[in-house]
Structure formats: structure tokens, C-alpha cells
N, C-alpha and C. Protein backbone atom coordinates (compact mmCIF):
# COMPACT_ATOMS: atom_id res chain seq x y z
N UNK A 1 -82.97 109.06 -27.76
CA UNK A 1 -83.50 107.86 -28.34
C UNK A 1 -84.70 107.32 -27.57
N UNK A 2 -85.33 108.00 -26.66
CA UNK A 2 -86.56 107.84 -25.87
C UNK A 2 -87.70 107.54 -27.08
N UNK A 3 -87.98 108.20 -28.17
CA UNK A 3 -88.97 107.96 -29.00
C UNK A 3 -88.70 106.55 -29.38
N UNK A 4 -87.49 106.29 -29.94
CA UNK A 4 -87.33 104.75 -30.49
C UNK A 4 -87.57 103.68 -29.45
N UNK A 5 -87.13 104.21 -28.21
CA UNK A 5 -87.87 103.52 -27.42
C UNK A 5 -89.60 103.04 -26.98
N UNK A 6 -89.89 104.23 -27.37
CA UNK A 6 -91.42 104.38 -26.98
C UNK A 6 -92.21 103.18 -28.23
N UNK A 7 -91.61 103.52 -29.53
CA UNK A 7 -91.93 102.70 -30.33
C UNK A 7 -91.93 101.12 -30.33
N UNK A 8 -90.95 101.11 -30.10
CA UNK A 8 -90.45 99.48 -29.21
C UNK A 8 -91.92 98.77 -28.20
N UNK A 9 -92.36 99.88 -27.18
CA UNK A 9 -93.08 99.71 -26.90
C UNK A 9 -94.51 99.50 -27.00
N UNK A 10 -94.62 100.13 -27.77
CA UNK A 10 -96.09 100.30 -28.62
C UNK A 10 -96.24 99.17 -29.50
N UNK A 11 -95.11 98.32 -29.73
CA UNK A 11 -95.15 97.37 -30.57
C UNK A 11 -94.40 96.99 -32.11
N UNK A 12 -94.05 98.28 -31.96
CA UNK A 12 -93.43 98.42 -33.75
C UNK A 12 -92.20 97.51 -33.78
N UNK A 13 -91.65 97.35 -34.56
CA UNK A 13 -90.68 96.32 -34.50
C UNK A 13 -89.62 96.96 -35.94
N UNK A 14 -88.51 96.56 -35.68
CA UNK A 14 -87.35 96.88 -36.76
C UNK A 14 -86.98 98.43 -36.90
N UNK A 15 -86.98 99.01 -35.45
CA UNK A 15 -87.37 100.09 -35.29
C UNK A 15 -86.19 100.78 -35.84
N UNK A 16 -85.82 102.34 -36.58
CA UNK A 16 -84.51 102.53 -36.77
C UNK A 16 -84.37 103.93 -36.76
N UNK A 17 -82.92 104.24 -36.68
CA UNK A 17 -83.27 105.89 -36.57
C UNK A 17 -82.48 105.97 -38.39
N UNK A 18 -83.22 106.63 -39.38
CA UNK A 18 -82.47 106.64 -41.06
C UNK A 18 -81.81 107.40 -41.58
N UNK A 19 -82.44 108.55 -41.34
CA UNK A 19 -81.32 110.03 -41.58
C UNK A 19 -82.10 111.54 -40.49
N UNK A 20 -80.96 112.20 -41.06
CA UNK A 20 -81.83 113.63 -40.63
C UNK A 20 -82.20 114.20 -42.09
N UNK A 21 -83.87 114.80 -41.20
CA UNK A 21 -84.43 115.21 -42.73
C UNK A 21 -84.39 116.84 -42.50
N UNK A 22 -85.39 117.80 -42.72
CA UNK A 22 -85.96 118.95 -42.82
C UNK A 22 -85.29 120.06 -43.79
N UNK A 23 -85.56 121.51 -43.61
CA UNK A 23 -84.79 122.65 -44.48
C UNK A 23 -83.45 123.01 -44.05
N UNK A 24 -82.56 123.92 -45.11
CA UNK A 24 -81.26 124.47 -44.51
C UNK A 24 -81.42 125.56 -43.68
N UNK A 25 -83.14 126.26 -43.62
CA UNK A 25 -82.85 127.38 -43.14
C UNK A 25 -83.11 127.63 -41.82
N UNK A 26 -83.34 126.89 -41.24
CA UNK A 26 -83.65 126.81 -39.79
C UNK A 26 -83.75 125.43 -38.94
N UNK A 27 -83.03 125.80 -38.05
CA UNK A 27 -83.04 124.33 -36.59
C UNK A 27 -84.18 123.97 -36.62
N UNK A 28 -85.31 124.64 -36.65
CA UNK A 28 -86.65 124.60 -36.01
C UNK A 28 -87.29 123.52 -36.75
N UNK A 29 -86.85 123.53 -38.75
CA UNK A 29 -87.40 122.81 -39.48
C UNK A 29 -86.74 121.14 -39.60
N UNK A 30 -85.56 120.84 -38.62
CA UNK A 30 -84.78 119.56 -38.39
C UNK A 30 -85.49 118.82 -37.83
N UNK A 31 -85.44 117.16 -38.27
CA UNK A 31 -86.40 116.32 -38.01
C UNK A 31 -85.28 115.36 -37.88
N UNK A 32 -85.99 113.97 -38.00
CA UNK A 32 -85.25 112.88 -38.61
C UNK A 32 -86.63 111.77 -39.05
N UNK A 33 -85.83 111.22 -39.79
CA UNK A 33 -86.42 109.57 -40.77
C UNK A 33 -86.38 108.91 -39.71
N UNK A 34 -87.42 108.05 -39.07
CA UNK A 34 -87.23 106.62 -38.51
C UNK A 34 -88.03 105.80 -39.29
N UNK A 35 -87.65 104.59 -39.52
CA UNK A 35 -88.46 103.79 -40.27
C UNK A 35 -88.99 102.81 -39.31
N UNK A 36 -90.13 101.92 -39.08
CA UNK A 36 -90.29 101.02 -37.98
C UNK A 36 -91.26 100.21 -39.22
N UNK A 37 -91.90 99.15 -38.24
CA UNK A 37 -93.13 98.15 -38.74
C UNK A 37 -94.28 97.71 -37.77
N UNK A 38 -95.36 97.42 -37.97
CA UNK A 38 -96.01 96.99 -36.72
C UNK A 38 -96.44 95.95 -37.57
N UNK A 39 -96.13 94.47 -36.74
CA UNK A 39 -96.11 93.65 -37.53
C UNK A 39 -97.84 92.37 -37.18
N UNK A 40 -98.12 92.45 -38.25
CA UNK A 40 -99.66 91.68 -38.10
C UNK A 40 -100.07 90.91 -37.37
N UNK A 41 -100.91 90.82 -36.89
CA UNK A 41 -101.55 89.61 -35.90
C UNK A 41 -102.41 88.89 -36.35
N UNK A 42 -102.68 87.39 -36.37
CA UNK A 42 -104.15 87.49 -36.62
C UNK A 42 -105.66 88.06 -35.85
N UNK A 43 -105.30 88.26 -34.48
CA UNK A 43 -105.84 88.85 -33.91
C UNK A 43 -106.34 90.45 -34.31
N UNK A 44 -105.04 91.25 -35.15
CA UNK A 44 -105.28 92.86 -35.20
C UNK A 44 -106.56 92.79 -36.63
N UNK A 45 -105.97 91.89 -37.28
CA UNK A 45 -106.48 91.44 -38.87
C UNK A 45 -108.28 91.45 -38.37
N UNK A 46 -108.45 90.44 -37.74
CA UNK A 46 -110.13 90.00 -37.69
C UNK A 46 -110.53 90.81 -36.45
N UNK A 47 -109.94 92.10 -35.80
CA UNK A 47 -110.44 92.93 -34.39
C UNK A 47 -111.00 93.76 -35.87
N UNK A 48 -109.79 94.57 -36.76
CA UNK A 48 -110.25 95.14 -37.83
C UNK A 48 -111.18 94.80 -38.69
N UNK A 49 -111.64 93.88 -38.94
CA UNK A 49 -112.42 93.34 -40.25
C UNK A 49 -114.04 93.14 -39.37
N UNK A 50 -113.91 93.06 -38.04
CA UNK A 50 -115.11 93.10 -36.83
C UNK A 50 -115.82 94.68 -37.25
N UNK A 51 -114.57 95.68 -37.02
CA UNK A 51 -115.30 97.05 -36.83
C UNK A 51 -115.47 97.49 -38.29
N UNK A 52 -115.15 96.82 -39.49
CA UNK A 52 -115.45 97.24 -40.81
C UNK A 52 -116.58 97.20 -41.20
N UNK A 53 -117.89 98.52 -41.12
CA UNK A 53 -118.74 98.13 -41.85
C UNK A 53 -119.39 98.23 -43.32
N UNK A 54 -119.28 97.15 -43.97
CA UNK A 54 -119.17 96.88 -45.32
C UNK A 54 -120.44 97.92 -45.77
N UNK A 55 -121.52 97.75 -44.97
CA UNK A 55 -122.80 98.58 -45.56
C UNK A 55 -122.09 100.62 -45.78
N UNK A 56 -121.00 100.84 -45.19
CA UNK A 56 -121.17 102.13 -45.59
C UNK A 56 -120.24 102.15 -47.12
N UNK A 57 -119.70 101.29 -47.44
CA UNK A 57 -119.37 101.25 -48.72
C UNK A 57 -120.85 101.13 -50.27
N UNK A 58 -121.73 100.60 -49.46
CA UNK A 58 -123.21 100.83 -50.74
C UNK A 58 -123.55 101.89 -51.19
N UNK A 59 -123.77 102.23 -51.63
CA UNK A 59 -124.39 103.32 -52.07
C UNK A 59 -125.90 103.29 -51.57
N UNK A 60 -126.30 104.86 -51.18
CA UNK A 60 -127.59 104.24 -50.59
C UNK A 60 -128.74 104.58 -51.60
N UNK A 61 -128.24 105.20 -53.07
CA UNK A 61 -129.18 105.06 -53.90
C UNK A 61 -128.27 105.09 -55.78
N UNK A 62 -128.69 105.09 -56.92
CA UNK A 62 -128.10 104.80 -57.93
C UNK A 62 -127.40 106.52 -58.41
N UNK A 63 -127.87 107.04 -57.47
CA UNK A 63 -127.75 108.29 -58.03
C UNK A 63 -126.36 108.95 -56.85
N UNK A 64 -125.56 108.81 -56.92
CA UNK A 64 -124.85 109.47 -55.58
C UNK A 64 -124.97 110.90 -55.89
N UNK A 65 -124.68 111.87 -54.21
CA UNK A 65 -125.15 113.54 -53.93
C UNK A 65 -124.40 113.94 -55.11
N UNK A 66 -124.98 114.95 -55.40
CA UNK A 66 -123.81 116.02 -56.52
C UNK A 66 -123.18 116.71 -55.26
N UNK A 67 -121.82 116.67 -55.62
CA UNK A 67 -120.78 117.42 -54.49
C UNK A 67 -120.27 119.22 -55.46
N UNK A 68 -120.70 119.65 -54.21
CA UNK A 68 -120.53 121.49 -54.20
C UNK A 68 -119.20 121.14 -54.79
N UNK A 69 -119.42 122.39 -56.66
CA UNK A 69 -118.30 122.47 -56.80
C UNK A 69 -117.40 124.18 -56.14
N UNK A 70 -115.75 123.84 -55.88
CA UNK A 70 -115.68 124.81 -54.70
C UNK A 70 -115.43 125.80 -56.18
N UNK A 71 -115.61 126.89 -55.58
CA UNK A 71 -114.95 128.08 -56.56
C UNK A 71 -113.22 129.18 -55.95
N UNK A 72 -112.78 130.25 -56.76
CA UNK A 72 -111.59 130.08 -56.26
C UNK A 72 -112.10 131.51 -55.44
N UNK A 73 -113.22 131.84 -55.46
CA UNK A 73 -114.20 132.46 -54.37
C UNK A 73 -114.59 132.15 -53.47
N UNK A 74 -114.70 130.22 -53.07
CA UNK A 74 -114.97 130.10 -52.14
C UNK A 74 -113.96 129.88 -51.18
N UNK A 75 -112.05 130.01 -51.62
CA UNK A 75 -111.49 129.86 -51.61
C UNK A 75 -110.95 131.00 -50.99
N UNK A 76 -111.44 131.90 -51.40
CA UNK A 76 -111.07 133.33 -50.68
C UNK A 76 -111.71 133.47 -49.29
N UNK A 77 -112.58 133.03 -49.37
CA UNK A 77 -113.40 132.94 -48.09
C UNK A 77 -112.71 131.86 -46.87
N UNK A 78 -112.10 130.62 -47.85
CA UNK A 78 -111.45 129.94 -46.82
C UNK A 78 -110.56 130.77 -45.93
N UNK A 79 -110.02 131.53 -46.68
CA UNK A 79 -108.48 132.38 -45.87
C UNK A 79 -109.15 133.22 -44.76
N UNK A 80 -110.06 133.32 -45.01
CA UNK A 80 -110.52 134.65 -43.81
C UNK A 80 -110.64 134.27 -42.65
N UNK A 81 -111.55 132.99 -43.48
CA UNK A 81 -112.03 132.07 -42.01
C UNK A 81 -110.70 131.46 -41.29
N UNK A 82 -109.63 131.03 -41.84
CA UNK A 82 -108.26 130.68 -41.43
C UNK A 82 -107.52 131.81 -40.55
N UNK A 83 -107.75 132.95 -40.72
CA UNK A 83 -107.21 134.00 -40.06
C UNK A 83 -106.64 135.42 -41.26
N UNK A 84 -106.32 134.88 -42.31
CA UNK A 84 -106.33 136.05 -43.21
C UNK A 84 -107.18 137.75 -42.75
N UNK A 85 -106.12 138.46 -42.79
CA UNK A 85 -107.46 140.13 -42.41
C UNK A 85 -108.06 140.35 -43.81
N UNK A 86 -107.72 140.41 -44.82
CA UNK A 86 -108.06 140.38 -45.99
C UNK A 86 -107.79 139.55 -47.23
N UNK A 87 -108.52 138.92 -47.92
CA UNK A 87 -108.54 138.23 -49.18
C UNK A 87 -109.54 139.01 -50.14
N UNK A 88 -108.88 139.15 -51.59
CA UNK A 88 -109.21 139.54 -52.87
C UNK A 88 -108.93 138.18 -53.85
N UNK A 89 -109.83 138.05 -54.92
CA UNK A 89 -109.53 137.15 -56.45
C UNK A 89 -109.14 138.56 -57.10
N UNK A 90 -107.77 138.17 -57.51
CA UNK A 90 -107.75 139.26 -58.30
C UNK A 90 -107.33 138.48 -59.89
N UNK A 91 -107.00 139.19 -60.99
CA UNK A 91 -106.44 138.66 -62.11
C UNK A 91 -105.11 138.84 -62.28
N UNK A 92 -103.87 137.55 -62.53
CA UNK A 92 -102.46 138.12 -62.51
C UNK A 92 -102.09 138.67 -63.36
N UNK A 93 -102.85 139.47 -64.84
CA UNK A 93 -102.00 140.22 -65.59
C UNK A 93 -102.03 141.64 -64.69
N UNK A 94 -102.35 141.74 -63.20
CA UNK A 94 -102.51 143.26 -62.84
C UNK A 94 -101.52 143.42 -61.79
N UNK A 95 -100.79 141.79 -61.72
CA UNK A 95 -99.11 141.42 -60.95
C UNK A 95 -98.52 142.40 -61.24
N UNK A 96 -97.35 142.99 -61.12
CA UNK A 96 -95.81 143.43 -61.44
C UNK A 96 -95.47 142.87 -60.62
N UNK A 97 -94.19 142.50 -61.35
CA UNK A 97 -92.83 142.27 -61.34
C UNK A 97 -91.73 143.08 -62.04
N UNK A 98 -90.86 143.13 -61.12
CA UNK A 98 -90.11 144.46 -61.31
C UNK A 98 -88.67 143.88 -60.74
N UNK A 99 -88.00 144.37 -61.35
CA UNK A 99 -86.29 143.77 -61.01
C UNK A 99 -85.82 144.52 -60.05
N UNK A 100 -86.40 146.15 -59.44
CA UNK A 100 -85.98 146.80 -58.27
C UNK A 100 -86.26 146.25 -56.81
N UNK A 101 -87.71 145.09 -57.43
CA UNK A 101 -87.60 144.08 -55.88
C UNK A 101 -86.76 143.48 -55.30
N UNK A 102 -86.08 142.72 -56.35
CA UNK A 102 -84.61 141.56 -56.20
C UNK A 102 -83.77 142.59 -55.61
N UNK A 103 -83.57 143.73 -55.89
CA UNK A 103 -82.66 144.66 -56.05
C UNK A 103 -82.12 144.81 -54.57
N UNK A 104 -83.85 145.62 -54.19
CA UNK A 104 -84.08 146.16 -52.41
C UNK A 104 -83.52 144.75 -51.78
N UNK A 105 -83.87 143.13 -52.02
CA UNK A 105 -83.29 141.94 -51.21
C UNK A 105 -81.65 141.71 -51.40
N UNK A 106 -81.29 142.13 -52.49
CA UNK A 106 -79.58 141.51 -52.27
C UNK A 106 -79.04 142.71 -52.04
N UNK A 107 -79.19 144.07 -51.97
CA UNK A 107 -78.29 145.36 -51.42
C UNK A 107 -78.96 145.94 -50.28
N UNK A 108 -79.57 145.00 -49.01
CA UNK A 108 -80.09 145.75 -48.04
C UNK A 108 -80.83 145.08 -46.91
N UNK A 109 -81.37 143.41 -47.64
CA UNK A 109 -82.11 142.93 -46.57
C UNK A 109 -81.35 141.64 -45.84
N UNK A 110 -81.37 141.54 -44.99
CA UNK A 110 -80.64 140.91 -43.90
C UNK A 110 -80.68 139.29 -44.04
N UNK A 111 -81.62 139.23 -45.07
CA UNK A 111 -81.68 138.13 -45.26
C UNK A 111 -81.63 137.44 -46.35
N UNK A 112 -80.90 138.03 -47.30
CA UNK A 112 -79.98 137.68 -48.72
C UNK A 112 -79.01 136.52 -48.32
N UNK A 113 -79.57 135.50 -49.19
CA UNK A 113 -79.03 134.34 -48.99
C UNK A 113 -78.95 134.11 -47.50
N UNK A 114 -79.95 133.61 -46.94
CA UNK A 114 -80.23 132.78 -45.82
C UNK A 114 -80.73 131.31 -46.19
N UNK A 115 -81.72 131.36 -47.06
CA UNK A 115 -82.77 130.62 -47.49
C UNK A 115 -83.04 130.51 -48.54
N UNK A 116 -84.27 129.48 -48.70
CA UNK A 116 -84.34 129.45 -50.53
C UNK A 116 -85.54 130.05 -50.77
N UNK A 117 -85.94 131.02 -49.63
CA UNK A 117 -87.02 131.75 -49.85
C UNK A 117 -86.78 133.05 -50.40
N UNK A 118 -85.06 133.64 -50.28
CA UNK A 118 -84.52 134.54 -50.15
C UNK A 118 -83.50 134.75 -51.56
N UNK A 119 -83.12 135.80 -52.07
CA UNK A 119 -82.42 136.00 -53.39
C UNK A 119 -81.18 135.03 -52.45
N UNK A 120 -79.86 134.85 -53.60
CA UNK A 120 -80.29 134.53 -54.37
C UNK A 120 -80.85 133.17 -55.06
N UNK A 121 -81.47 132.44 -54.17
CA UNK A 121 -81.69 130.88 -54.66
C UNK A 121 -83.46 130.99 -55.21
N UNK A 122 -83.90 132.23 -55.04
CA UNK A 122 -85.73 132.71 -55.51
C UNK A 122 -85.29 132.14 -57.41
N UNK A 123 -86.39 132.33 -57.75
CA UNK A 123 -86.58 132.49 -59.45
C UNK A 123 -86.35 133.90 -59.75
N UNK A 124 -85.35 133.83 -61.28
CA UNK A 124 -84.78 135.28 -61.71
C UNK A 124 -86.42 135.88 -62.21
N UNK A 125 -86.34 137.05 -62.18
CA UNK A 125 -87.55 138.49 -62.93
C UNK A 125 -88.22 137.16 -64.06
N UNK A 126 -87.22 136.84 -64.77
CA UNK A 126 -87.95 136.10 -65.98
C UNK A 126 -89.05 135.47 -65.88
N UNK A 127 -88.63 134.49 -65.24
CA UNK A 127 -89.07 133.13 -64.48
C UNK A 127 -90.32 133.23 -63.89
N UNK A 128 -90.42 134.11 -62.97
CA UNK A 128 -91.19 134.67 -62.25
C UNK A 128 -92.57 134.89 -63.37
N UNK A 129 -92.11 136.11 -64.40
CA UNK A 129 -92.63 136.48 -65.22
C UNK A 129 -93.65 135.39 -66.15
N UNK A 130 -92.88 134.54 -66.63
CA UNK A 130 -93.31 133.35 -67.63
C UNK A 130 -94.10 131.93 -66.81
N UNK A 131 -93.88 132.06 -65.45
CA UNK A 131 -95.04 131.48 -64.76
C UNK A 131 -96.22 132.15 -64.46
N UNK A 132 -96.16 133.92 -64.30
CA UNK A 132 -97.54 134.30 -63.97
C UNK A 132 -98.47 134.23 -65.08
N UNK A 133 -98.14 134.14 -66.37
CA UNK A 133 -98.83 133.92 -67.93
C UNK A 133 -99.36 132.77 -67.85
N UNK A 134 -99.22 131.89 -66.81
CA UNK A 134 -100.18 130.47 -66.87
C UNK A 134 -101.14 130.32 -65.64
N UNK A 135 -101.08 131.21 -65.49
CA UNK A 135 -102.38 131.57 -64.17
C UNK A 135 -103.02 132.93 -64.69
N UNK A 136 -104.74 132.67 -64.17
CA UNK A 136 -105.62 133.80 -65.10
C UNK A 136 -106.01 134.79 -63.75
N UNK A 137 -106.09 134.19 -62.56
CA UNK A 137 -106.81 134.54 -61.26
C UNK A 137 -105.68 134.30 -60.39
N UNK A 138 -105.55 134.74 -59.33
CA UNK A 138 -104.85 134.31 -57.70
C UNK A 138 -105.84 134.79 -56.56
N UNK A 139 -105.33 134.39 -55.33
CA UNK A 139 -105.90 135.35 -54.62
C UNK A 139 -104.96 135.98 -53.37
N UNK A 140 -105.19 137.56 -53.48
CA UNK A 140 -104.50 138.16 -52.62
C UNK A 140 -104.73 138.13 -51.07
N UNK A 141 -103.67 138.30 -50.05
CA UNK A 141 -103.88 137.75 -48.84
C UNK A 141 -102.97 138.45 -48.02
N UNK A 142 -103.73 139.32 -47.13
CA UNK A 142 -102.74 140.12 -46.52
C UNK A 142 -103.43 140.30 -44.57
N UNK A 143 -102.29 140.53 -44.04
CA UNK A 143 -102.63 140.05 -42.53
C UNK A 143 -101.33 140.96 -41.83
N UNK A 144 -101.37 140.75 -40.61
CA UNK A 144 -100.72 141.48 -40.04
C UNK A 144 -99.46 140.84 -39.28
N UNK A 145 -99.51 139.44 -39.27
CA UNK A 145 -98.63 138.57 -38.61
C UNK A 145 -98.09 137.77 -39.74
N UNK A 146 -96.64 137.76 -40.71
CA UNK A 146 -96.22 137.38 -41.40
C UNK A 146 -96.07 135.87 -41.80
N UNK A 147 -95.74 135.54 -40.21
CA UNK A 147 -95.47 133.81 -40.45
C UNK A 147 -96.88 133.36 -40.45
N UNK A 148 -97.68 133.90 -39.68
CA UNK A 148 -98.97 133.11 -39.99
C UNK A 148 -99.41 133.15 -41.11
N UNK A 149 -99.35 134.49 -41.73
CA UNK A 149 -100.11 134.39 -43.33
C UNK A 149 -99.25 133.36 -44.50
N UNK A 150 -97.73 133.23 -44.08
CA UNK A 150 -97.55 132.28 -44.74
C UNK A 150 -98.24 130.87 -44.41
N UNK A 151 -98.09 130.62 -43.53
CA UNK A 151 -99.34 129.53 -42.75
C UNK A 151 -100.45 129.29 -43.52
N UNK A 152 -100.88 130.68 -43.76
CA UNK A 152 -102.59 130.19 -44.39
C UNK A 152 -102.37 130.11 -45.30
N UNK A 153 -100.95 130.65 -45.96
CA UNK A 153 -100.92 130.29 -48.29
C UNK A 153 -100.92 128.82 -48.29
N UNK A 154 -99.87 128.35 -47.40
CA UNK A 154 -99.57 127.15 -47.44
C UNK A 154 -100.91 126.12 -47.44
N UNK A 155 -101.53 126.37 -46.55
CA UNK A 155 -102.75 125.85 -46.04
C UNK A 155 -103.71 125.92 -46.50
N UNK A 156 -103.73 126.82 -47.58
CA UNK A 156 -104.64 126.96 -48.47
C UNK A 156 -104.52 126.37 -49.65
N UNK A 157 -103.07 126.27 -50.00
CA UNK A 157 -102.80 125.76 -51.36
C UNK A 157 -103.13 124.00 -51.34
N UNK A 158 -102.79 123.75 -50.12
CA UNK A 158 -103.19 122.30 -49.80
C UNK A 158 -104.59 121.92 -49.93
N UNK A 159 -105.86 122.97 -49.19
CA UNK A 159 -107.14 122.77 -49.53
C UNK A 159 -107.29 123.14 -50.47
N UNK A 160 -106.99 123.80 -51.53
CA UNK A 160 -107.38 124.15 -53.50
C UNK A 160 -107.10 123.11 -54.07
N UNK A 161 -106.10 122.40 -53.61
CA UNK A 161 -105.18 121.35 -54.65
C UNK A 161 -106.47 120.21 -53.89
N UNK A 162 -106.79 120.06 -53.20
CA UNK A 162 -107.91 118.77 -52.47
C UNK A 162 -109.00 118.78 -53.05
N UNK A 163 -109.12 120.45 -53.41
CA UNK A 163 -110.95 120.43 -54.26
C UNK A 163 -110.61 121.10 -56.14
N UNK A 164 -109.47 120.80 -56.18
CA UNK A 164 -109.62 120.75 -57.91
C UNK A 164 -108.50 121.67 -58.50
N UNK A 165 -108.01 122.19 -57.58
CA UNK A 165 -107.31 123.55 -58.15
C UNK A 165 -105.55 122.81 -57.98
N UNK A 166 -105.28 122.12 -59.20
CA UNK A 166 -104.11 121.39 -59.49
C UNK A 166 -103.13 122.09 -59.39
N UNK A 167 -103.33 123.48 -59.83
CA UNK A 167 -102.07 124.31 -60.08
C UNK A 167 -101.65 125.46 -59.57
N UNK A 168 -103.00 125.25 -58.09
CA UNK A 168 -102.42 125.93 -56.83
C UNK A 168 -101.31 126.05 -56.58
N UNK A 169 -100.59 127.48 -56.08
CA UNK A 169 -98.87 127.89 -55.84
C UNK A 169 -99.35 128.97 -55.16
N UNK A 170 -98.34 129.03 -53.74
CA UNK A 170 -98.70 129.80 -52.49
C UNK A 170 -97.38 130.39 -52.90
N UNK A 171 -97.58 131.86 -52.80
CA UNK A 171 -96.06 132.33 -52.71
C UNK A 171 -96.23 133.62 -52.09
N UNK A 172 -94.93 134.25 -50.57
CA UNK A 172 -95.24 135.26 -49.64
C UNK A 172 -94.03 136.10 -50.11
N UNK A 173 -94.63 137.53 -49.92
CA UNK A 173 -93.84 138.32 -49.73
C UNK A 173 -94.00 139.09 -48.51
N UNK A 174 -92.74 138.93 -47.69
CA UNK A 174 -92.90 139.21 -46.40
C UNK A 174 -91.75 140.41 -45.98
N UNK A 175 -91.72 141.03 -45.03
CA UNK A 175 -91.22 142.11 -44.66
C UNK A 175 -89.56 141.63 -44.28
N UNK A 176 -88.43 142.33 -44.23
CA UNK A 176 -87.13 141.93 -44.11
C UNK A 176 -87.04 140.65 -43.16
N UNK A 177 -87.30 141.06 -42.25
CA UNK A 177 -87.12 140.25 -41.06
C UNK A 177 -88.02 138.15 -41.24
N UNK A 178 -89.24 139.05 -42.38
CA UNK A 178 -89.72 137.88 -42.22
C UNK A 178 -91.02 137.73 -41.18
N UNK A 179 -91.05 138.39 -40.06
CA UNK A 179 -91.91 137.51 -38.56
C UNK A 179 -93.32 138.44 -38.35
N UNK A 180 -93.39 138.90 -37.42
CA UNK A 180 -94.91 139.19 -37.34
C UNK A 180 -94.96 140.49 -37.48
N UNK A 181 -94.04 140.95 -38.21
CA UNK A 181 -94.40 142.42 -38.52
C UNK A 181 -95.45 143.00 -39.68
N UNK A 182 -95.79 141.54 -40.39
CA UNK A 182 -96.95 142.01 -41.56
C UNK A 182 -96.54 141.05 -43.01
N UNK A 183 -97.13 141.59 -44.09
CA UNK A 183 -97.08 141.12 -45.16
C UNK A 183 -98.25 141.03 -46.26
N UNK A 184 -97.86 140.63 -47.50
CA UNK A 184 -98.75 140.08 -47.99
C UNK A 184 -98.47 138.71 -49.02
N UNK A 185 -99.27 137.88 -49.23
CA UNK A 185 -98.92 136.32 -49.79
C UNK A 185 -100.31 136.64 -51.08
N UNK A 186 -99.69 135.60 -52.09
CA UNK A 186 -100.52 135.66 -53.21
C UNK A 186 -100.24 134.04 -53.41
N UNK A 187 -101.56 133.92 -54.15
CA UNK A 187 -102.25 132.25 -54.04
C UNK A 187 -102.45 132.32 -55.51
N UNK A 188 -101.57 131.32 -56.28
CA UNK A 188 -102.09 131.37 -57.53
C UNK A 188 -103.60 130.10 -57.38
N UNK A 189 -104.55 130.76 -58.09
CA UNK A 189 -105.71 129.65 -57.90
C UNK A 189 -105.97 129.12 -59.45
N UNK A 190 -106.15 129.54 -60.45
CA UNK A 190 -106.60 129.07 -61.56
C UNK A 190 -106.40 129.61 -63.15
């Protein structure tokens, strides 16, 4: 309870510890909820409203910049620069899906039902199927260190969804184990 303490200190007030949060599949992803407040001053109010300067809210002409629109190309390029060894746009009718994948995970891989990354709590063949029909493009992403490349889907899907791409979906397929033995992750982009 050293953090709730620390908070105390810093000023927050109504400090509390609320639940434990994170995933089932690992210690690593266990957190907890604290809720606190830092409660107003008039002092914090007018220190803030001192360093506010109103002039960068003007516009400095009637015309504001046209902002670069991103493409799901430039998007591919993000991953590389992130650490990706390779990124492709490819088109998902050139996906398979195949029911001998599920197959190889629940009669062999070590990690059948661990997780909800893992059979059987994944989406059935169908499912799978009738979501790739609403995506025209993805982009492929393959690296040599597994958890990181999930890293960069993730991280990527967050920067697509920031510059327009609503219906960004990061999804990895990674080697039994999962860890830095390799992989590859596919980015639905558009």
C-alpha cells in the first residue's frame, strides 16, 4: 500500500484501493483500480489559467493546413519503422482459413485453452471467415520476436484507428509457445 500512500502525498485525496483489474492469462497482466481526487485550489485554477495561452487556440489564418491524409501504405511503413522485419498491403480475399489450423491448436499445442487468444475461447472457422468479407486490404507483418510483433499489431492498430482507419483489427498468429521464437500478425486496415 506504499503507492496509496505516495498518493496521499502528492495530494490526492479520497484515495482507495477498488478492485483487481487485468487478463486471466497471465500474473504479469494483474493490476488494480484505485480511484483518488486531487481536489481544486484556487490557487491550482488561476497558476493554470496564467500558463494558458489563449492565442494558440486562433487560427493563424481562415484557411487552416490541409493535414496529410495517411494511407494504409503509409501504415505499412509505420511497422517497419516500429521494428516489424517485414510489412506487405496485401488483399484479404488471398487469406485462408482452414479448420486444420484450429485442429494443429486443440490436438497438440500446449497452449489450448490457456487464454482467450488460444482455441477454445478464439472465433469458430465461420466467424473468422464472415469477418474477413468486410475488410478489402490488411497488412501483413512478420518479425522474428513474437511478443514484440504482437506489440507492433497492437500499436499499430491504435495509430490506424487515430488517423481514420475505424475498423482497424490486429490479430497474431504466433508459434506454440507464443515468445520470441517468430511469427506472423495481420492488421486488418480497410
Amino acid at each position: 500500500m506504499e503507492f496509496l500512500a505516495g498518493l496521499n502525498e502528492a495530494g490526492f485525496v479520497d484515495v482507495e484501493r477498488v478492485s483487481e483489474t487485468g487478463f486471466k492469462s497471465s500474473p504479469k497482466t494483474k493490476g488494480v483500480l484505485i480511484r483518488a481526487r486531487k481536489p481544486e485550489t484556487e490557487d491550482m485554477n488561476s497558476q493554470m489559467l496564467k500558463q494558458f495561452d489563449i492565442s494558440r487556440m486562433q487560427p493563424e489564418s481562415s484557411n487552416p493546413p490541409a493535414q496529410k491524409t495517411v494511407t494504409i501504405d503509409d501504415m505499412a511503413s509505420l511497422a517497419l519503422e516500429m521494428g516489424a522485419k517485414k510489412s506487405k498491403v496485401i488483399d484479404t480475399d488471398s487469406i485462408v482459413v482452414e479448420k486444420w489450423v484450429k485442429w494443429k491448436c486443440v490436438y497438440g499445442c500446449p497452449m489450448y485453452g490457456k487464454d482467450g487468444y488460444h482455441p477454445p475461447e478464439t472465433p469458430d472457422i465461420d466467424e473468422v471467415k464472415e469477418v474477413m468479407v468486410e475488410y478489402s486490404r490488411a497488412i501483413l507483418l512478420c518479425g522474428e520476436d513474437g511478443q514484440m510483433l504482437t506489440e507492433i499489431a497492437c500499436r499499430l492498430e491504435g495509430e490506424a484507428y487515430q488517423n481514420g482507419f475505424y475498423k482497424a483489427f490486429a490479430l497474431t498468429a504466433l508459434s506454440a509457445g507464443g515468445g520470441p521464437s517468430g511469427g506472423t500478425s495481420s492488421f486488418g486496415g480497410t
